[in-house]
C-alpha atoms as a PDB file:
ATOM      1  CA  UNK A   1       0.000   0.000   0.000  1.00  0.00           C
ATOM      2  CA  UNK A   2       1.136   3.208  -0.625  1.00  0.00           C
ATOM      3  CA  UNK A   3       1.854   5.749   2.298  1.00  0.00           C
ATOM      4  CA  UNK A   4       0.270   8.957   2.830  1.00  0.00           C
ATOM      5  CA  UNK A   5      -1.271   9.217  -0.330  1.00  0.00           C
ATOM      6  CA  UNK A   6      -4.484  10.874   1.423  1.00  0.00           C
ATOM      7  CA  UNK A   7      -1.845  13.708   2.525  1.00  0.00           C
ATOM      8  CA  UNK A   8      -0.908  13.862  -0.826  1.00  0.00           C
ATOM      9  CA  UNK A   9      -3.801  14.631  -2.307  1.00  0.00           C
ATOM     10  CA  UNK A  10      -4.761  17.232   0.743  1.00  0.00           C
ATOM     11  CA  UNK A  11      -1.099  18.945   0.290  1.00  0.00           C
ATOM     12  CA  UNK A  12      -2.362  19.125  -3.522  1.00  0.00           C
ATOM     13  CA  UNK A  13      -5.911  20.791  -2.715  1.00  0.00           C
ATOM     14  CA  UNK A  14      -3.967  23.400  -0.154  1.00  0.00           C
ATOM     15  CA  UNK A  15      -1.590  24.224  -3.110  1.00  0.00           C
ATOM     16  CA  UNK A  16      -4.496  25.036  -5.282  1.00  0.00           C
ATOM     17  CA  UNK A  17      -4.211  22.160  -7.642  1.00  0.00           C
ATOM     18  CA  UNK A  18      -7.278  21.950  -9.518  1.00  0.00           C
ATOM     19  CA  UNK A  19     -10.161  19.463  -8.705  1.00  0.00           C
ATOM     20  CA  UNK A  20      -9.273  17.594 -11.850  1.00  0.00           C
ATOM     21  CA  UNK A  21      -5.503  17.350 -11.381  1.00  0.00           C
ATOM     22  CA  UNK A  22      -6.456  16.106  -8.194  1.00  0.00           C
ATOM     23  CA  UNK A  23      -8.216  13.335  -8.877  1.00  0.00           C
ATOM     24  CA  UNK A  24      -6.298  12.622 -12.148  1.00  0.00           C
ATOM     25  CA  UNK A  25      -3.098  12.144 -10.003  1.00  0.00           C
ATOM     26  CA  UNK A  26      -5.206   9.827  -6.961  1.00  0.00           C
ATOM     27  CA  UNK A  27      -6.191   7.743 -10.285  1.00  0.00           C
ATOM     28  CA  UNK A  28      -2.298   7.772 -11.390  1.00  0.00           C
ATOM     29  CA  UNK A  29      -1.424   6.274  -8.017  1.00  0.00           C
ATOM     30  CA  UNK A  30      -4.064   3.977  -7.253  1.00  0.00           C
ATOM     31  CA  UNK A  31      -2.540   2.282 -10.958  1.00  0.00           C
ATOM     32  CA  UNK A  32       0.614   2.368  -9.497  1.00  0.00           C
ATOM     33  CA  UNK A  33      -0.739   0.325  -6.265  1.00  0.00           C
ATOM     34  CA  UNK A  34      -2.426  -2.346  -8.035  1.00  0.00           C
ATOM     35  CA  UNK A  35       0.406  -3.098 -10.423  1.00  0.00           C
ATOM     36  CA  UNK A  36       2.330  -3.217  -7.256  1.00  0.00           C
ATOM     37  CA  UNK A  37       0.298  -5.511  -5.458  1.00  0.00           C
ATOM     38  CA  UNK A  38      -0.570  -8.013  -8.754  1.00  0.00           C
ATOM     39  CA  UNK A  39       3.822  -8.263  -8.427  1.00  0.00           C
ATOM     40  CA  UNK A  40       4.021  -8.852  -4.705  1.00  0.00           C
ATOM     41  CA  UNK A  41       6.090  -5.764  -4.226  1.00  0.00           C
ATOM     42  CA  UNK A  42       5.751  -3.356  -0.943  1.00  0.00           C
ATOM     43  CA  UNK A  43       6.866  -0.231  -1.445  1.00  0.00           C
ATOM     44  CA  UNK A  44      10.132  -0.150   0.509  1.00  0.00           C
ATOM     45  CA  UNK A  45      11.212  -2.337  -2.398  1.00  0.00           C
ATOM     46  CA  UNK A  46      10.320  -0.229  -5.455  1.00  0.00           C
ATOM     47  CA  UNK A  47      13.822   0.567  -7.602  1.00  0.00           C
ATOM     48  CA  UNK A  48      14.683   0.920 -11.488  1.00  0.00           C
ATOM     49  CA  UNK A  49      13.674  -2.224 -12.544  1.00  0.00           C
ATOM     50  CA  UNK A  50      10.140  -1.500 -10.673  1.00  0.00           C
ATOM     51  CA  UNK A  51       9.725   1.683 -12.740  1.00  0.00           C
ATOM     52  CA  UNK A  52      10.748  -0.365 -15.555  1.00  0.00           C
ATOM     53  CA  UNK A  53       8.657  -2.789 -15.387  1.00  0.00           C
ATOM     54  CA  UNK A  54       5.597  -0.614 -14.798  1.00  0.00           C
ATOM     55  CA  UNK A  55       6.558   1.058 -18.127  1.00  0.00           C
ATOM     56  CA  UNK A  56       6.241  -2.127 -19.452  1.00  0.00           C
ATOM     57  CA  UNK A  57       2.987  -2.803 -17.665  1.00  0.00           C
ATOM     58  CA  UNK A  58       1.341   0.270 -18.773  1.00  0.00           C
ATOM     59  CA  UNK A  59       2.545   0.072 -22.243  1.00  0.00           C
ATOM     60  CA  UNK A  60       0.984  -3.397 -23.139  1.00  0.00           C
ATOM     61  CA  UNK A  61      -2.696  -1.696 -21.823  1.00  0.00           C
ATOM     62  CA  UNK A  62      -2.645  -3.193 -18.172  1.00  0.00           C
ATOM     63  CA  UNK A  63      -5.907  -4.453 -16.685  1.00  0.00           C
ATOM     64  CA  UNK A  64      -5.459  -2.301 -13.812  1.00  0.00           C
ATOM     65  CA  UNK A  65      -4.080   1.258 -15.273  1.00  0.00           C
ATOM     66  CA  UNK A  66      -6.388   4.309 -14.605  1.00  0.00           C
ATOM     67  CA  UNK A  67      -8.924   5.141 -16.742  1.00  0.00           C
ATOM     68  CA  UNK A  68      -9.894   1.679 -18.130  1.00  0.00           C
ATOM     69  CA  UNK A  69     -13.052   1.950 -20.459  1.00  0.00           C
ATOM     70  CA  UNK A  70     -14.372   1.578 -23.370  1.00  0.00           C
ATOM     71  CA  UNK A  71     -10.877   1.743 -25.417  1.00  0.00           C
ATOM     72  CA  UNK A  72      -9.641  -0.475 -22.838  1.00  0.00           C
ATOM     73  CA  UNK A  73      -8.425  -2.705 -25.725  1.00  0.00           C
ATOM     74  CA  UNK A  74      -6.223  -0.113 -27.674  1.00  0.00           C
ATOM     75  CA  UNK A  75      -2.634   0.305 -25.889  1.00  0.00           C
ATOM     76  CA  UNK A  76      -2.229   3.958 -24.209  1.00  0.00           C
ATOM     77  CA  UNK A  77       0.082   6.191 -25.847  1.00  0.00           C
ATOM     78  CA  UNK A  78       3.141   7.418 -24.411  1.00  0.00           C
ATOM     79  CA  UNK A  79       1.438  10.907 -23.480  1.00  0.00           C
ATOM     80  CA  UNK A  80      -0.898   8.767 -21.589  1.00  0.00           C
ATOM     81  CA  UNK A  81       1.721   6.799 -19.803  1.00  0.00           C
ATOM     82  CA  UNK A  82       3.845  10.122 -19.152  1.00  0.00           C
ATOM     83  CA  UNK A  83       0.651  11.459 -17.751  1.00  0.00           C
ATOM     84  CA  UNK A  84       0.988   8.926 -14.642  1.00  0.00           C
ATOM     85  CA  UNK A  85       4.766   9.103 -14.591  1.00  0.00           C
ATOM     86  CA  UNK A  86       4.601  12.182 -13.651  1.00  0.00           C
ATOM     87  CA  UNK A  87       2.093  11.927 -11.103  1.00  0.00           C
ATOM     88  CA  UNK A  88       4.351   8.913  -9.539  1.00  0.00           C
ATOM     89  CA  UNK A  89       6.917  11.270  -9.411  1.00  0.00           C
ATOM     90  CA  UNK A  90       5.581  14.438  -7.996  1.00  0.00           C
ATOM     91  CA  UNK A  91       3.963  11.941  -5.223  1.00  0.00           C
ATOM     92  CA  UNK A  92       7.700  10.708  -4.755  1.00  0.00           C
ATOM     93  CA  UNK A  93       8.936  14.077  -4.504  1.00  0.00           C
ATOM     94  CA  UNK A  94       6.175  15.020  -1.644  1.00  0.00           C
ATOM     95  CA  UNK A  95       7.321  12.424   0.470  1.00  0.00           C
ATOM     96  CA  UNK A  96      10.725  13.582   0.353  1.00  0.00           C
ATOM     97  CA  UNK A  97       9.615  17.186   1.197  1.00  0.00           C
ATOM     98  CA  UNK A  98       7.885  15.768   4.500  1.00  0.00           C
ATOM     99  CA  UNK A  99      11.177  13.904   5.453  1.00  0.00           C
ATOM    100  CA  UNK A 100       9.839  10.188   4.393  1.00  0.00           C
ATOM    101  CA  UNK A 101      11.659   7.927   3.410  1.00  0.00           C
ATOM    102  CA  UNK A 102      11.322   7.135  -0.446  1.00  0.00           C
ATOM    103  CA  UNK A 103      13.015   3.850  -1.764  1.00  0.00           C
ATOM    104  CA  UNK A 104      13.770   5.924  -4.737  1.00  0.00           C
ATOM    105  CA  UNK A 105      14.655   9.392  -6.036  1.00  0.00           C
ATOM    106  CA  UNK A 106      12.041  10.955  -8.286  1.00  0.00           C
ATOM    107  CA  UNK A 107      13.978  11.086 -10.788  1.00  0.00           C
ATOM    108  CA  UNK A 108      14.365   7.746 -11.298  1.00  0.00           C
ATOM    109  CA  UNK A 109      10.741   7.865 -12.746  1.00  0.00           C
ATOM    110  CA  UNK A 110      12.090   9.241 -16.104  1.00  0.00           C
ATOM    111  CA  UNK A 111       9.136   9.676 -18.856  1.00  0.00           C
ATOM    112  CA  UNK A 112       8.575   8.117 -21.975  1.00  0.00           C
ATOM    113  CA  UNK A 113      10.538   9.370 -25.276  1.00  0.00           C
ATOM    114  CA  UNK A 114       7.994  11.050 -27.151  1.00  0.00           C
ATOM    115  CA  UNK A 115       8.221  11.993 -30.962  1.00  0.00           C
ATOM    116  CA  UNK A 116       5.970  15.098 -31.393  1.00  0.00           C
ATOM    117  CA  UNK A 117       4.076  15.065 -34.274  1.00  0.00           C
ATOM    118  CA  UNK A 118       4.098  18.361 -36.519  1.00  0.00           C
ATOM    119  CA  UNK A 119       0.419  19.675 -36.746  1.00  0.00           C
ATOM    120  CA  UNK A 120      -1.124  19.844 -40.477  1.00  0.00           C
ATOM    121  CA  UNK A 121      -2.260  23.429 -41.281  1.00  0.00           C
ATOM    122  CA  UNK A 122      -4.573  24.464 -44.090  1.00  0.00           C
ATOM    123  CA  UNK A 123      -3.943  27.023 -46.198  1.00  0.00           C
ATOM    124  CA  UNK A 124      -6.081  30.933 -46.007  1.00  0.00           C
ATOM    125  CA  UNK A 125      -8.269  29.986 -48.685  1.00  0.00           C
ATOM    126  CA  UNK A 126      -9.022  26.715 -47.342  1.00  0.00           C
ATOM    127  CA  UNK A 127      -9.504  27.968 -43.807  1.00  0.00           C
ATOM    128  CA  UNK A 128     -11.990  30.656 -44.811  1.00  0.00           C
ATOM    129  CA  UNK A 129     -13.815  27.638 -47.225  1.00  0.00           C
ATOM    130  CA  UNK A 130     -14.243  25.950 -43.470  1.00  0.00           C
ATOM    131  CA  UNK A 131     -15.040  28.884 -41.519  1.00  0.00           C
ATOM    132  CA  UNK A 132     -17.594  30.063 -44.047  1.00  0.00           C
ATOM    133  CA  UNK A 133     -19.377  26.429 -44.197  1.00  0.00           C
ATOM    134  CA  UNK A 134     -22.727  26.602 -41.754  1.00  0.00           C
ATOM    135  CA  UNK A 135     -25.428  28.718 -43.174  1.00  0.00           C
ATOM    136  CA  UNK A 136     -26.216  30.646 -40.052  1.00  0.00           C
ATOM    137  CA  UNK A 137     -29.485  31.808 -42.165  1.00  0.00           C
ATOM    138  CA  UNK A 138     -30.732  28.281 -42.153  1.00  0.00           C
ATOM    139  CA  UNK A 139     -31.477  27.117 -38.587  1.00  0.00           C
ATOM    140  CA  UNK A 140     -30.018  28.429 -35.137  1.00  0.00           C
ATOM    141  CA  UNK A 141     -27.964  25.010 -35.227  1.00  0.00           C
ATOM    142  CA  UNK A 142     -25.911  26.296 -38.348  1.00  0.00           C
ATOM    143  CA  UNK A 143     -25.698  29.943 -36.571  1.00  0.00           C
ATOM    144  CA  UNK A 144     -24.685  28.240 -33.165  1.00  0.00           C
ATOM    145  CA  UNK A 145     -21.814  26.495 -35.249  1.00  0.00           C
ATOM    146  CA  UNK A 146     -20.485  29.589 -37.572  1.00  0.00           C
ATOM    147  CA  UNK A 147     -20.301  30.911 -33.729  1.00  0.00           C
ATOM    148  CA  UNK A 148     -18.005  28.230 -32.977  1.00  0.00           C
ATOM    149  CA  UNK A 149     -15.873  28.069 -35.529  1.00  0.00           C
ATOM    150  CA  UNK A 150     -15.375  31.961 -35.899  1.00  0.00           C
ATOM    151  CA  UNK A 151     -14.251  32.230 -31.540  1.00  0.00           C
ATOM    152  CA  UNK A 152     -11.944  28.834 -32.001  1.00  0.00           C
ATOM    153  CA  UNK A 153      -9.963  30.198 -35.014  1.00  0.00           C
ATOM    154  CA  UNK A 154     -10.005  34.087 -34.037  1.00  0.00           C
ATOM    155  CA  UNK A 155      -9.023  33.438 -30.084  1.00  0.00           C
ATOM    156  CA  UNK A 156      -7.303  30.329 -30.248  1.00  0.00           C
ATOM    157  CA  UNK A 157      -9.081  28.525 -27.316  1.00  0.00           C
ATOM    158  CA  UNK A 158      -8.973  24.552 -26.075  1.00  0.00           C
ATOM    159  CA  UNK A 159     -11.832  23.027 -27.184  1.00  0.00           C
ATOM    160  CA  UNK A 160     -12.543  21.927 -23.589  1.00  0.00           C
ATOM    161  CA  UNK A 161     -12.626  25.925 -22.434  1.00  0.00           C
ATOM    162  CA  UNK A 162     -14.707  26.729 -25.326  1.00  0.00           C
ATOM    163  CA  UNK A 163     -17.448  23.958 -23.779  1.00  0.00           C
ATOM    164  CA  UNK A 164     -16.832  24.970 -20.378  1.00  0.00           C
ATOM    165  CA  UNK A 165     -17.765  28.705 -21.251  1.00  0.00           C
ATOM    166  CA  UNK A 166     -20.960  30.668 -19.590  1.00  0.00           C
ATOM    167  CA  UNK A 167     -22.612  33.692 -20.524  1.00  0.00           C
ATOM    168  CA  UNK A 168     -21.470  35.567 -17.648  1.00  0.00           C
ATOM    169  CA  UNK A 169     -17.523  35.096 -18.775  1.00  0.00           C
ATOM    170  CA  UNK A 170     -18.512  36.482 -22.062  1.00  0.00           C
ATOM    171  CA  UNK A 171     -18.792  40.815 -22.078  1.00  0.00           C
ATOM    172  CA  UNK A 172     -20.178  41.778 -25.340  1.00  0.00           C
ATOM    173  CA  UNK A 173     -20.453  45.328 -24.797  1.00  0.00           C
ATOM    174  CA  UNK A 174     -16.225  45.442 -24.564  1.00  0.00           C
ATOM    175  CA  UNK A 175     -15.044  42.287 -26.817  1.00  0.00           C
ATOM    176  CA  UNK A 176     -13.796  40.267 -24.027  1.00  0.00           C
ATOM    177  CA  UNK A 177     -13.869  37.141 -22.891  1.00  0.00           C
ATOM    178  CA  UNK A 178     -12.838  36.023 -19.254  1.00  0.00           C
ATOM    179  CA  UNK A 179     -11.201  32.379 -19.196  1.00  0.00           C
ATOM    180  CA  UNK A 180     -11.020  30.166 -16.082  1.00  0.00           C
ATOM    181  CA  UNK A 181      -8.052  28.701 -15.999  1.00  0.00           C
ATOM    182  CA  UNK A 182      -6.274  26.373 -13.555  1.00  0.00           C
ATOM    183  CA  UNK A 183      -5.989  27.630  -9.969  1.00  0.00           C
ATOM    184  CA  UNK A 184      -8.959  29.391 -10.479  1.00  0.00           C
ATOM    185  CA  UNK A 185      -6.494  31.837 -12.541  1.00  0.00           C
ATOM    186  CA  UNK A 186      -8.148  34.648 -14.820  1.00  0.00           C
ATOM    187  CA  UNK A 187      -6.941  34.708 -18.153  1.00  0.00           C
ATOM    188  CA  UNK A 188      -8.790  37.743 -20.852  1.00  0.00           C
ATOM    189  CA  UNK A 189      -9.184  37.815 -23.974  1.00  0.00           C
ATOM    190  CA  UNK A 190      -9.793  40.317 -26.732  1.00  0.00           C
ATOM    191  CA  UNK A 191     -13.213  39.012 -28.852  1.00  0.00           C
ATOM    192  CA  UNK A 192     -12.143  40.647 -32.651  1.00  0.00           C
ATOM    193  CA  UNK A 193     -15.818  42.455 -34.100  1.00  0.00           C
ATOM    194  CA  UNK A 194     -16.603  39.466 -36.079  1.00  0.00           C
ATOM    195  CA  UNK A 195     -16.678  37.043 -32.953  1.00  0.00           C
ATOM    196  CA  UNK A 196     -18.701  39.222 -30.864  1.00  0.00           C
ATOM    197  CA  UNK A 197     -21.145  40.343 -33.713  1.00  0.00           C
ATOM    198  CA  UNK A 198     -21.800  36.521 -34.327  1.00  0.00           C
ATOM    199  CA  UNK A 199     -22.101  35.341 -30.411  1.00  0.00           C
ATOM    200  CA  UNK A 200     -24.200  37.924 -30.384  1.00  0.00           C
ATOM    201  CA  UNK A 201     -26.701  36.867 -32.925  1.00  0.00           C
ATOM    202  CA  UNK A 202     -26.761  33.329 -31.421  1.00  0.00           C
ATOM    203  CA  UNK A 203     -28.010  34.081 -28.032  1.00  0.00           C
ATOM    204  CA  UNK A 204     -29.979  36.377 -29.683  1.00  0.00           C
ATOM    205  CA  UNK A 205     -32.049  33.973 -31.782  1.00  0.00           C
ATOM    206  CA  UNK A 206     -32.064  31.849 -28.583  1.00  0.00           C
ATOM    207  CA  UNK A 207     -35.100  31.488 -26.557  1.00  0.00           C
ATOM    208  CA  UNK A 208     -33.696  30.264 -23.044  1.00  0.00           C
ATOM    209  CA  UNK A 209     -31.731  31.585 -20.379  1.00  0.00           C
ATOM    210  CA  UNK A 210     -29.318  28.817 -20.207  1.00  0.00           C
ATOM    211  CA  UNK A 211     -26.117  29.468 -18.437  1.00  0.00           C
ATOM    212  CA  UNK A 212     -23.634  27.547 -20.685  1.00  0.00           C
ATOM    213  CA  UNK A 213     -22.722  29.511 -23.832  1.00  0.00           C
ATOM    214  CA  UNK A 214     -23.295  27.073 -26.493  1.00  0.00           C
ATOM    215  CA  UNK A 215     -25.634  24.368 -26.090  1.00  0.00           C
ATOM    216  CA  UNK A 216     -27.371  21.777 -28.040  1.00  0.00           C
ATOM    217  CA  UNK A 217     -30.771  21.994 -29.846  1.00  0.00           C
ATOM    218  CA  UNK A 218     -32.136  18.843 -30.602  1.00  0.00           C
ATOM    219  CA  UNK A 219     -32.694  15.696 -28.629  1.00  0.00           C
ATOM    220  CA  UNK A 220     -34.413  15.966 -25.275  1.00  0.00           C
ATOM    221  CA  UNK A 221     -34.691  19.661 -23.123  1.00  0.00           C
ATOM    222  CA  UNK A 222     -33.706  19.664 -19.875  1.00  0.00           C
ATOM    223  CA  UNK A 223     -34.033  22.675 -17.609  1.00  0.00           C
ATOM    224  CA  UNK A 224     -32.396  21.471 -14.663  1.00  0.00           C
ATOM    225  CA  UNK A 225     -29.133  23.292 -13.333  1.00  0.00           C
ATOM    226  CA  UNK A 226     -29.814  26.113 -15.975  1.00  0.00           C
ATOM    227  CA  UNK A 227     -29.451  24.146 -18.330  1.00  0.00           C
ATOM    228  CA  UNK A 228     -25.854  22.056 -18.018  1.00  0.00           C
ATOM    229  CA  UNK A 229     -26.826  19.402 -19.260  1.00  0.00           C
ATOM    230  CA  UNK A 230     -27.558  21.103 -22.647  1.00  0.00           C
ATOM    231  CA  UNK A 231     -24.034  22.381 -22.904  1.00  0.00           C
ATOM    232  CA  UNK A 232     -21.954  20.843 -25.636  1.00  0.00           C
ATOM    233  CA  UNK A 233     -19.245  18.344 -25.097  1.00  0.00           C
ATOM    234  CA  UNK A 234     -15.815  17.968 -26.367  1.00  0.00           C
ATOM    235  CA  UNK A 235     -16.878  15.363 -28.789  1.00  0.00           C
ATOM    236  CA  UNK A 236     -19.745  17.496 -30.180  1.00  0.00           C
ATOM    237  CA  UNK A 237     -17.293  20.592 -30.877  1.00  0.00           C
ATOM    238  CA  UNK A 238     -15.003  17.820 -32.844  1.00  0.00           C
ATOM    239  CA  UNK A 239     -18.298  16.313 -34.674  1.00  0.00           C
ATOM    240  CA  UNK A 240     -18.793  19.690 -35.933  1.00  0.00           C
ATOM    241  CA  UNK A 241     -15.310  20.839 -37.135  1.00  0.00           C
ATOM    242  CA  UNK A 242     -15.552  17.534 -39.168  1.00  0.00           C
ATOM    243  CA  UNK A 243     -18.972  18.030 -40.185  1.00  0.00           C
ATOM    244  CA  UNK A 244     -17.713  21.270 -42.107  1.00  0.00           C
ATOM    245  CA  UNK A 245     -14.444  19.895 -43.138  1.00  0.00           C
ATOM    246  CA  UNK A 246     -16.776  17.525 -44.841  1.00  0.00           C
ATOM    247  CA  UNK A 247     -18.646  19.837 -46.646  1.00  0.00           C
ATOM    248  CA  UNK A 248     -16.719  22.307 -47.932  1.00  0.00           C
ATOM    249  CA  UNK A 249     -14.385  19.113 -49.122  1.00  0.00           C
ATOM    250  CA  UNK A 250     -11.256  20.066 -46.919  1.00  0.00           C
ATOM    251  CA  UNK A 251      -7.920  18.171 -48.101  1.00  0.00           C
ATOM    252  CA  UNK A 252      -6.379  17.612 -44.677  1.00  0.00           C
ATOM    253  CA  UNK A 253      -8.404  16.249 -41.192  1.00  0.00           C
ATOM    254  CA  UNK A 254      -9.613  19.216 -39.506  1.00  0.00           C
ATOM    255  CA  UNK A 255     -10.195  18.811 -35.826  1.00  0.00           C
ATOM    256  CA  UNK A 256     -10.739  22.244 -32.909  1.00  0.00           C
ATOM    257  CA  UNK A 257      -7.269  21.692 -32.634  1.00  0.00           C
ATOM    258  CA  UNK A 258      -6.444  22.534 -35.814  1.00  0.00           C
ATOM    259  CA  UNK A 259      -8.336  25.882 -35.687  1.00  0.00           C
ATOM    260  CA  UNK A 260      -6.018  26.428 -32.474  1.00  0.00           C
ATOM    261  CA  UNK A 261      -2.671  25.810 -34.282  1.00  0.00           C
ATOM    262  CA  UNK A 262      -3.881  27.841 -37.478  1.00  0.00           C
ATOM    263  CA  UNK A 263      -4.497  31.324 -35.268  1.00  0.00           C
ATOM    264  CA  UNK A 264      -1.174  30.595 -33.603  1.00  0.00           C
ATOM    265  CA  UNK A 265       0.938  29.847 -36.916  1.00  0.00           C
ATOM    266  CA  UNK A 266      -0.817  32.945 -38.771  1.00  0.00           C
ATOM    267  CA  UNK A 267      -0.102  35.011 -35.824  1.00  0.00           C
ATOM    268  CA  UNK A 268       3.908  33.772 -35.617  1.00  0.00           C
ATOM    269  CA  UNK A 269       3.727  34.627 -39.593  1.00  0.00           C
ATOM    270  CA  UNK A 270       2.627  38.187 -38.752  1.00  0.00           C
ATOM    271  CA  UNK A 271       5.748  38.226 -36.662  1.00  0.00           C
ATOM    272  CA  UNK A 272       3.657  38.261 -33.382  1.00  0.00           C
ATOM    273  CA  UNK A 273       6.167  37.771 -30.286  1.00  0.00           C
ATOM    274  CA  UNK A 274       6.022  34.111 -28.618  1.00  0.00           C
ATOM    275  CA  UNK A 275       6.492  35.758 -24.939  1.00  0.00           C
ATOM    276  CA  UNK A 276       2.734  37.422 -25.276  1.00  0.00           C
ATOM    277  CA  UNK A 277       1.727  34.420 -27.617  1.00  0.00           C
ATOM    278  CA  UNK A 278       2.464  31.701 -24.587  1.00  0.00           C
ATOM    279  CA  UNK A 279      -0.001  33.880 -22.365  1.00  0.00           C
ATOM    280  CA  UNK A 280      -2.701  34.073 -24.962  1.00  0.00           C
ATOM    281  CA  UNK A 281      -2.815  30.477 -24.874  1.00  0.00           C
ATOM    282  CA  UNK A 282      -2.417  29.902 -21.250  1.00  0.00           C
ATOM    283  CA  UNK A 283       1.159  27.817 -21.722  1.00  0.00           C
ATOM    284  CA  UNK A 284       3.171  27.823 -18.695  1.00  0.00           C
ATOM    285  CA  UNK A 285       6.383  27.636 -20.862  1.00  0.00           C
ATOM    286  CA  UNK A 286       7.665  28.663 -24.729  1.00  0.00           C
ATOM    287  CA  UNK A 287       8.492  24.934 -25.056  1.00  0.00           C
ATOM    288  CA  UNK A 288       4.851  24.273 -26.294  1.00  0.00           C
ATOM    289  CA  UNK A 289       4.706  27.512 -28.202  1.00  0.00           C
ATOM    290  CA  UNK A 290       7.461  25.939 -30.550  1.00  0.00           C
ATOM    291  CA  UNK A 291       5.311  23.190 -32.071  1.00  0.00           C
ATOM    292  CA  UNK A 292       2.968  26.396 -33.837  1.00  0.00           C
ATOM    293  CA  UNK A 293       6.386  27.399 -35.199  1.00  0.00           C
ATOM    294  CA  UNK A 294       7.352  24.602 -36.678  1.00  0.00           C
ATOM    295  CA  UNK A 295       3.591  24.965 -38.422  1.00  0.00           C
END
């Protein structure tokens, strides 16, 4: 059993680790535990060949790694893996900092090599082909997604901070969006004309008071929670980005992300400085910057 791995997860909460990094990391080590205990091993005897082997382990798509559902079957990648390195180490590095005695040093619990893959970009005209796709005149679904499309590609958000957005962060009458990032940290951003004129138009045309920004209309209404469960979901932002990729016949896959890396390469084109480019996107470092250069 591992020790003190409630403490952990406290020291985490008083640092003001968010509620999902917390339980992300209590998944990472409960992993850890079982493979431990399906080996026989306590944890005064965990060394290299331990970490080793638990490479090994989660490489091959363990039974008992975190997160096991319905893609149990496909292997994890190594950004998956890396993901609970890291949470083995920072747990290794806690005990340390509380004087307890770890059987190894956290560095020992090196990550994964990982090969980055260099993201495709469309071209201008093809990004204005995809862009221009929904015919907002049609139905408030095709409005609600020319919405979409226009704020991903002209602020360069995560898909999963478009989906978490409210009205409330949104301020129309100044352009500017207010982001809620980790730590509870504040991040604003400037909303060019076009983006506010068309946000505008969709809650407009809607006839709810719904708190999330952008929600769904069809299936099933339900008016509980104002309305969160009719927010959108990762999965339907992607279904849409493909939906218009389809249509307008695009030559490369299209995904949110792809809208993200196209604002940041046209940006680094335009000679825009990567200092106030890694704060746009919320990067804690330049390192991830770089991968919109190459672009």
């Amino acid at each position: 059993m591992l020790p003190l791995v409630d403490d952990f997860l406290l020291d985490l909460q008083a640092n003001n680790y968010s509620v999902g990094t917390v339980e992300a990391y209590k998944r990472y080590l409960v992993a850890f535990n079982c493979f431990l205990d399906e080996n026989n091993i306590s944890f005064d005897e965990i060394n290299r060949q331990t970490i080793t082997a638990y490479k090994a382990h989660l490489a091959s798509g363990g039974k008992n790694t975190a997160n096991q559902g319905i893609h149990s079957d496909r292997p994890p990648t190594p950004h998956t893996i890396n993901y609970k390195l890291v949470g083995l180490r920072v747990y290794l590095r806690y005990l340390i900092s509380i004087d307890y005695a770890s059987p190894i040093a956290p560095e020992t619990v090196e990550n994964l090599k990982v090969v980055s893959k260099q993201p495709q970009v469309p071209g201008i005209r093809d990004l204005i082909r995809l862009i221009e796709a929904p015919s907002p005149q049609a139905n408030i679904r095709e409005l609600r997604d020319k919405a979409i499309l226009e704020t991903l590609f002209h602020t360069g958000l995560k898909v999963s901070e478009l989906v978490s957005l409210d009205r409330d962060q949104v301020d129309l009458e100044h352009n500017r969006l207010a982001l809620k990032g980790k730590g509870l940290k504040i991040r604003i951003l400037l909303l060019p004309n076009p983006v506010a004129q068309w946000i505008d138009r969709y809650l407009q045309s809607r006839q709810d008071h719904f708190r999330p920004l952008f929600v769904r209309h069809s299936g099933e209404r339900d008016t509980r929670k104002d309305g969160e469960r009719m927010r959108l979901t990762v999965r339907s932002i992607q279904r849409i980005v493909i939906k218009y990729a389809a249509r307008c016949g695009l030559s490369i896959r299209a995904t949110p992300e792809t809208l993200r890396h196209c604002f940041a390469a046209y940006l680094i084109e335009e000679s825009a400085n990567a200092v106030p480019l890694r704060v746009l996107f919320g990067h804690q470092s330049l390192d991830a910057v770089t991968r919109y250069v190459h672009a």
